[in-house]
Protein backbone atom coordinates (compact mmCIF):
# COMPACT_ATOMS: atom_id res chain seq x y z
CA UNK A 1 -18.79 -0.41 -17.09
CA UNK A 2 -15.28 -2.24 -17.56
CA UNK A 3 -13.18 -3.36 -14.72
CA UNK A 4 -9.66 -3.40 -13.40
CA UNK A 5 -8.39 -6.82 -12.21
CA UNK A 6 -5.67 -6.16 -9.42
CA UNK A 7 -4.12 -9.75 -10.06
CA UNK A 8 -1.37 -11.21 -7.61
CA UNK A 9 0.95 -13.74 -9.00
CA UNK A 10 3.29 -16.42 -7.83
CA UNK A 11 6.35 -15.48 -5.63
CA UNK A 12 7.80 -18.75 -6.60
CA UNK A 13 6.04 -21.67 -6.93
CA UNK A 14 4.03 -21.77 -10.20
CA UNK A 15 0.70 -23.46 -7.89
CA UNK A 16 0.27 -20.91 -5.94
CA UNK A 17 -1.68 -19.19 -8.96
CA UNK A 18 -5.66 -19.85 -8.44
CA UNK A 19 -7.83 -20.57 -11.45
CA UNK A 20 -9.75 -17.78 -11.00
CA UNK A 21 -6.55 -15.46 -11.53
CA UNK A 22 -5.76 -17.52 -14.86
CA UNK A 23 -9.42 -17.49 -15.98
CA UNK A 24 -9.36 -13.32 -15.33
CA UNK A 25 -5.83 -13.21 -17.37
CA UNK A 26 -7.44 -15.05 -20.27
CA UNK A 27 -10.93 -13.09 -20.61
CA UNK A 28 -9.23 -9.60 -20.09
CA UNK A 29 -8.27 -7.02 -23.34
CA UNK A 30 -5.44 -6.79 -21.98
CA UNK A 31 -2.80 -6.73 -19.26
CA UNK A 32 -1.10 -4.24 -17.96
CA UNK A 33 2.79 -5.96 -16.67
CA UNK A 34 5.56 -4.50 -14.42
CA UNK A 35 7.52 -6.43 -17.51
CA UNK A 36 5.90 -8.07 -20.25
CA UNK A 37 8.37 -10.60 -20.25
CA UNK A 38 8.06 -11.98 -16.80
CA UNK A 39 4.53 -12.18 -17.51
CA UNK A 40 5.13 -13.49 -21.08
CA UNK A 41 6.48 -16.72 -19.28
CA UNK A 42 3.57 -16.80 -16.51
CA UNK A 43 1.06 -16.56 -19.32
CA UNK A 44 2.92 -19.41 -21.36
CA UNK A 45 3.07 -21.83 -18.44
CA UNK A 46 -0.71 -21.08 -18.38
CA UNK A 47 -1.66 -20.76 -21.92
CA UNK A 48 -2.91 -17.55 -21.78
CA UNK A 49 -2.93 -15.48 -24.93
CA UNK A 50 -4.23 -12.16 -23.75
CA UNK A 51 -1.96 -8.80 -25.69
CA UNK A 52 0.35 -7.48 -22.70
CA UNK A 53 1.40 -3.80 -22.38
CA UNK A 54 4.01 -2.42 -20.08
CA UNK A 55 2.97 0.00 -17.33
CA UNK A 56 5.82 0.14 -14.46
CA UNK A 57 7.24 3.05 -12.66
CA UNK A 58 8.82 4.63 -14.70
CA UNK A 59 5.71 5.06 -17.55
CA UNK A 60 2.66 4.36 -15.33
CA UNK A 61 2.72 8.41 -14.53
CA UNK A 62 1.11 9.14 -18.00
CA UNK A 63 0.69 5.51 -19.42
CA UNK A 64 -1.54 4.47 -16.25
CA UNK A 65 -4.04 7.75 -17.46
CA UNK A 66 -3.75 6.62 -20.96
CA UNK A 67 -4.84 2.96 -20.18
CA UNK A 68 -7.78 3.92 -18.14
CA UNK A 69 -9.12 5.90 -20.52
CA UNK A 70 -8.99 3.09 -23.20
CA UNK A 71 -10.86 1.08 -20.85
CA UNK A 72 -13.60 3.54 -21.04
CA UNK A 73 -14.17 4.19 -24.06
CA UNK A 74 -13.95 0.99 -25.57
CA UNK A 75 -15.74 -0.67 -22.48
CA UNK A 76 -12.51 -3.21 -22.15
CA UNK A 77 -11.67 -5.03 -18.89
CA UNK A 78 -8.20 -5.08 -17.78
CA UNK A 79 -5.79 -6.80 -15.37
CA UNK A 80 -2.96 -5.13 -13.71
CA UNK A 81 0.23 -7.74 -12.77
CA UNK A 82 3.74 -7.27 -11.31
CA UNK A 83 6.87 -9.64 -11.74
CA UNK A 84 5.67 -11.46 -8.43
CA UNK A 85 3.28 -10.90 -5.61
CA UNK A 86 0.74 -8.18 -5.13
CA UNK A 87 0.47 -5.43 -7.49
CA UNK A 88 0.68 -2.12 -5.72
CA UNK A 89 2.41 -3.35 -2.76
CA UNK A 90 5.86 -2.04 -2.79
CA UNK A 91 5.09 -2.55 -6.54
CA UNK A 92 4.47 -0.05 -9.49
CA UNK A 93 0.26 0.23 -10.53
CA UNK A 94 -1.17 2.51 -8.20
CA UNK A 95 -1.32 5.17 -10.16
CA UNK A 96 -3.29 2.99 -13.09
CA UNK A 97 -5.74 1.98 -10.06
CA UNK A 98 -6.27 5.87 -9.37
CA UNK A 99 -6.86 6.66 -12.95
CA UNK A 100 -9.38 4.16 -12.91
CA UNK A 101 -11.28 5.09 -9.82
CA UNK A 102 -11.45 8.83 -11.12
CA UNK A 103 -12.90 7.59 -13.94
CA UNK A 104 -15.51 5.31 -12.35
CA UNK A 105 -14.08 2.00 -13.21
CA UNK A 106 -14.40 -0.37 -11.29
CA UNK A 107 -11.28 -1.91 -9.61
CA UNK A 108 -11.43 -5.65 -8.00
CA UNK A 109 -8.65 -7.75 -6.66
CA UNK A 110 -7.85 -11.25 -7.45
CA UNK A 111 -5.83 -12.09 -4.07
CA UNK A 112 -3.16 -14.16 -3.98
CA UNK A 113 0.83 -14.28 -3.04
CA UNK A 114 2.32 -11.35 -0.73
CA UNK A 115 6.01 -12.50 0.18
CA UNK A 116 5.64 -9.79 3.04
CA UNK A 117 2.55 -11.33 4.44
CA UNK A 118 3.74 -15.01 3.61
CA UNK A 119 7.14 -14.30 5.85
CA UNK A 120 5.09 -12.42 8.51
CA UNK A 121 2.64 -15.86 8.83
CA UNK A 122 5.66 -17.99 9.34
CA UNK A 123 7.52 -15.72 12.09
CA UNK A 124 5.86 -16.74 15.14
CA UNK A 125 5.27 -13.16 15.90
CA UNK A 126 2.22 -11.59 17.26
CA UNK A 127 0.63 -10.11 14.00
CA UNK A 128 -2.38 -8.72 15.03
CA UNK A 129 -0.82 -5.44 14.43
CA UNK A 130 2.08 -4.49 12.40
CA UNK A 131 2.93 -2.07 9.65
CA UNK A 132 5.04 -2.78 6.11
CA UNK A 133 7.63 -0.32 5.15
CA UNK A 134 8.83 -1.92 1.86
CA UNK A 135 12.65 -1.24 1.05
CA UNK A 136 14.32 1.12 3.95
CA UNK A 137 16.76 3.58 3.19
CA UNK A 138 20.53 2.47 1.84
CA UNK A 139 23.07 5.15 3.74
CA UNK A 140 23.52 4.60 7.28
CA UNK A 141 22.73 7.51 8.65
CA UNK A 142 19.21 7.88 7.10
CA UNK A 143 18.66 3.58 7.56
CA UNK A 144 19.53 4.06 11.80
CA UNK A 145 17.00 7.14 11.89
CA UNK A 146 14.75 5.01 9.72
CA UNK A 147 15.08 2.11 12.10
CA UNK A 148 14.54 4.29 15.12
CA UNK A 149 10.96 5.62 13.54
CA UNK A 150 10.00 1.98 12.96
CA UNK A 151 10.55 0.95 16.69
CA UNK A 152 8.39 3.47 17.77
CA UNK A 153 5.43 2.35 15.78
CA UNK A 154 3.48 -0.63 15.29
CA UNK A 155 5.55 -3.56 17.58
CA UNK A 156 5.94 -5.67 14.27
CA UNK A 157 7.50 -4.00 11.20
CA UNK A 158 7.93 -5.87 7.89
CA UNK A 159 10.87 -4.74 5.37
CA UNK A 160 12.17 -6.03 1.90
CA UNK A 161 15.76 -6.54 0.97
CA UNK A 162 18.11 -7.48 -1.70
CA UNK A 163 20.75 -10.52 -1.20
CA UNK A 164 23.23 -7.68 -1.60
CA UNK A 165 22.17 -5.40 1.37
CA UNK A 166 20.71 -7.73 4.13
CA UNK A 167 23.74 -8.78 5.80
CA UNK A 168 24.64 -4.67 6.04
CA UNK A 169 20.74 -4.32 6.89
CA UNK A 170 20.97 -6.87 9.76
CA UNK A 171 24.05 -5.51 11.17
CA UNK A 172 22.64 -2.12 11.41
CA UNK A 173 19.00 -3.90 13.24
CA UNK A 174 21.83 -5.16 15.48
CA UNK A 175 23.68 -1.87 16.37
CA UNK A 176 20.62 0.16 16.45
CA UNK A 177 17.48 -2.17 17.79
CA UNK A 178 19.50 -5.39 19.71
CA UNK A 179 16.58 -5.90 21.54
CA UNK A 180 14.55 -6.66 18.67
CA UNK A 181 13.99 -10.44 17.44
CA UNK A 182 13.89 -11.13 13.73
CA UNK A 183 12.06 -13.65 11.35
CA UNK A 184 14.17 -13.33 8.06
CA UNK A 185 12.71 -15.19 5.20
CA UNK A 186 14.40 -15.81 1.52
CA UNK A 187 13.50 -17.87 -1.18
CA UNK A 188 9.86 -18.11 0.02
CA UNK A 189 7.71 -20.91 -1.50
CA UNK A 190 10.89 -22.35 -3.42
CA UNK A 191 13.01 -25.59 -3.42
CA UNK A 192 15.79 -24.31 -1.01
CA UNK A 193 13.34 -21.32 1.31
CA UNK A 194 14.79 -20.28 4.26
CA UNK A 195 13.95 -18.91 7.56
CA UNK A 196 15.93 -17.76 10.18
CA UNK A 197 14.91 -16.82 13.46
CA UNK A 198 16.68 -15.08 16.30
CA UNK A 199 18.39 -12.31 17.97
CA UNK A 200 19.71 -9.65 15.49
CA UNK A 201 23.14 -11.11 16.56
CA UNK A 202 22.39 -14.81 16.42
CA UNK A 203 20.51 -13.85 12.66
CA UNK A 204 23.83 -11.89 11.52
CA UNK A 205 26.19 -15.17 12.60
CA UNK A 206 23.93 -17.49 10.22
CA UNK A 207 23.86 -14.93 7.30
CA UNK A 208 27.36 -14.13 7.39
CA UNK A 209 28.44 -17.92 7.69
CA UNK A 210 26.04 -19.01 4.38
CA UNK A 211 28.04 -19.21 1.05
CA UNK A 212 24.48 -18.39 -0.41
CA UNK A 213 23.06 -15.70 0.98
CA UNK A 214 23.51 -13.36 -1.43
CA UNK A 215 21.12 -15.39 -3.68
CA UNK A 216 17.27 -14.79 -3.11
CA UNK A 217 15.16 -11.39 -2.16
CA UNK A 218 14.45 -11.14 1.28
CA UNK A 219 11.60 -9.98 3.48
CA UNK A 220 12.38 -9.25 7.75
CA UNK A 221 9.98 -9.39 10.33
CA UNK A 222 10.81 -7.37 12.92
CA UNK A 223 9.26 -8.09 16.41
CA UNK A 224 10.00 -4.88 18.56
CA UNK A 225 7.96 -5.67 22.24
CA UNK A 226 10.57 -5.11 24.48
CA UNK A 227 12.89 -2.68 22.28
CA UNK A 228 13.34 0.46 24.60
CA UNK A 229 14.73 3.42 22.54
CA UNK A 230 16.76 6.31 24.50
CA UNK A 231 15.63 8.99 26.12
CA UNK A 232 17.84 11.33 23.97
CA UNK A 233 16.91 9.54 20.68
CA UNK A 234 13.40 11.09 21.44
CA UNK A 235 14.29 14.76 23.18
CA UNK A 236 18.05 15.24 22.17
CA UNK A 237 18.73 17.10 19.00
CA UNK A 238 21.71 15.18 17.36
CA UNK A 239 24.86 16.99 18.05
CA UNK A 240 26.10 19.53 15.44
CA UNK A 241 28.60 18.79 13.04
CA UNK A 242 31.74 20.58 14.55
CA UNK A 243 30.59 19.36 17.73
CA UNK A 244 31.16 15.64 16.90
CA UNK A 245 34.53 17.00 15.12
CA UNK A 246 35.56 18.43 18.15
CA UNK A 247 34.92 15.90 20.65
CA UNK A 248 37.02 13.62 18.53
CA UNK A 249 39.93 15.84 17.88
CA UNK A 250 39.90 15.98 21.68
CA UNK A 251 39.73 12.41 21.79
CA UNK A 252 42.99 12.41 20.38
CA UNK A 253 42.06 11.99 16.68
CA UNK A 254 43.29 14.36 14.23
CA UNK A 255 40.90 16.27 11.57
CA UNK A 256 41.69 14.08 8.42
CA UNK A 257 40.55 11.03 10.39
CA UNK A 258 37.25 12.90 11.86
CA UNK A 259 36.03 13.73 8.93
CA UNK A 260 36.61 10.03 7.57
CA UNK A 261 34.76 8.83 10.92
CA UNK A 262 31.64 10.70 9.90
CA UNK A 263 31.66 10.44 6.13
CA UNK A 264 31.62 6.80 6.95
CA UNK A 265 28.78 6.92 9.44
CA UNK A 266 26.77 8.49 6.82
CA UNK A 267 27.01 12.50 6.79
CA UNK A 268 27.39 14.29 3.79
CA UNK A 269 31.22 14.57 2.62
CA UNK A 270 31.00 18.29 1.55
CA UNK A 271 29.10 19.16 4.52
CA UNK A 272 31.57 17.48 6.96
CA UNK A 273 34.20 19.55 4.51
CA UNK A 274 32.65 22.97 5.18
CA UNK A 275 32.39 22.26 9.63
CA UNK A 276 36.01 21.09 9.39
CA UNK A 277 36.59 24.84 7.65
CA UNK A 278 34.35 26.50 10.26
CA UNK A 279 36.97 24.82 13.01
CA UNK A 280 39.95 25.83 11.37
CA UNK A 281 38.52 29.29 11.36
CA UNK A 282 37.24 29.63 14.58
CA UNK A 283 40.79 28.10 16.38
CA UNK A 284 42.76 30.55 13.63
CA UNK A 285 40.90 32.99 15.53
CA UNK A 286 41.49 32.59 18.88
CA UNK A 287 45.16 31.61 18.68
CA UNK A 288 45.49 35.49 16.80
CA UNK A 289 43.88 36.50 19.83
């Protein structure tokens, strides 16, 4: 009966790949890459000559059937990579790993590098329990209520991010969860890693005053003993859209700038459109009455 090798590779630094993975990547019939060209380079570092096929997220759907069967009927051992880390973590190849196990092929990992792991081990936080939740949503609106569920679970929380978003990402930890203390790690295992430790505030001064920190992915540890959320953030339905309208048109705003105010805080532009309509009818109303 073939096998499925579930291989981890480097995050960074090239010796952080054990000789059994290598050994595994040479003996396979083939291996199935998030891109064959990141692994092209791995396996030329390494001299491995094993044929590489894609199988990503965007194939894996029917490829990751297609492969499996191949491995049975030709009795072929395989090895599943991604560009760096853990395969199936917050990385395409689950799917090929199902196919297998439906078919009764046997599926081993080769451990190895997990950047989520490797920044949770160097946080100083209490990880005897903790969830990962991968990337978290981009709009504000959906990352604050996506923040909130994370504070109410496991105390530690581990997230990815790109250079692009974590300065955004930190200021919303800030605003939503200030309570919260952060391990944020970039670069990990390479010449110039960093780690930065702190308050979401003190963690937001050092990002925003780096020339480089949009260079590098990112992975946040979140240490949440001692965040307290709101009693209305757990009972209180939010407040409807008109209803936020109206309490700032009574704040002195007028409607233009309202609906800016909560376009920009993340509700839906057309939807904010059609409440600002429902007010204009409903005070057209009473003022003919």
């Amino acid at each position: 009966m073939p096998t499925l090798y579930v291989v981890a590779t480097p995050i960074g630094n090239l010796q952080d790949f054990s000789p059994r993975a290598v050994e595994i990547l040479k003996n396979v019939g083939f291996i199935a890459a998030e891109d064959t060209r990141v692994t092209m380079k791995l396996c030329q570092v390494f001299g491995i000559h094993t044929p590489l096929t894609p199988c990503h997220q965007h194939n894996e759907a029917d490829k990751g059937r297609r492969l499996a069967e191949r491995m049975a009927t030709e009795n072929l051992d395989a090895a599943l990579t991604t560009d760096a880390g853990t395969p199936c973590v917050s990385d395409p190849g689950y799917l090929l790993v199902q196919a297998c196990l439906e078919l009764g092929i046997a599926v081993q990992p080769v451990p190895g590098c997990c950047a989520g792991v490797a920044a949770l081990s160097v946080s100083g936080f209490d990880a005897r329990e903790w969830a990962f939740y991968g990337f978290l949503p981009r709009e504000k609106k959906a990352l604050r209520e996506k923040l909130t569920d994370i504070a109410r679970g496991p105390k530690v929380a581990i997230v990815h991010e790109s250079p692009y978003r974590v300065t955004e990402l930190v200021a919303c930890i800030q605003e939503t969860l200030p309570a919260a203390r952060l391990s944020v790690s970039c670069d990990l295992t390479k010449l110039y890693e960093l780690t930065l430790r702190g308050t979401p505030e003190a963690v937001l001064e050092a990002l925003r005053a780096n020339p480089k920190t949009e260079k590098g992915e990112y992975c946040l540890v979140l240490d949440l003993h001692g965040v307290e959320l709101p009693p209305e953030d757990r009972e209180t339905p939010p407040a409807s859209l008109e209803s936020q309208l109206l309490e700032m048109l009574l704040a002195g705003a007028d409607l233009r700038e309202a609906q800016g105010r909560l376009v920009a805080d993340g509700e839906k532009k057309n939807a904010v459109k059609a409440a600002a309509l429902r007010l204009k009818r409903l005070f057209g109303e009473a003022d003919e009455t």
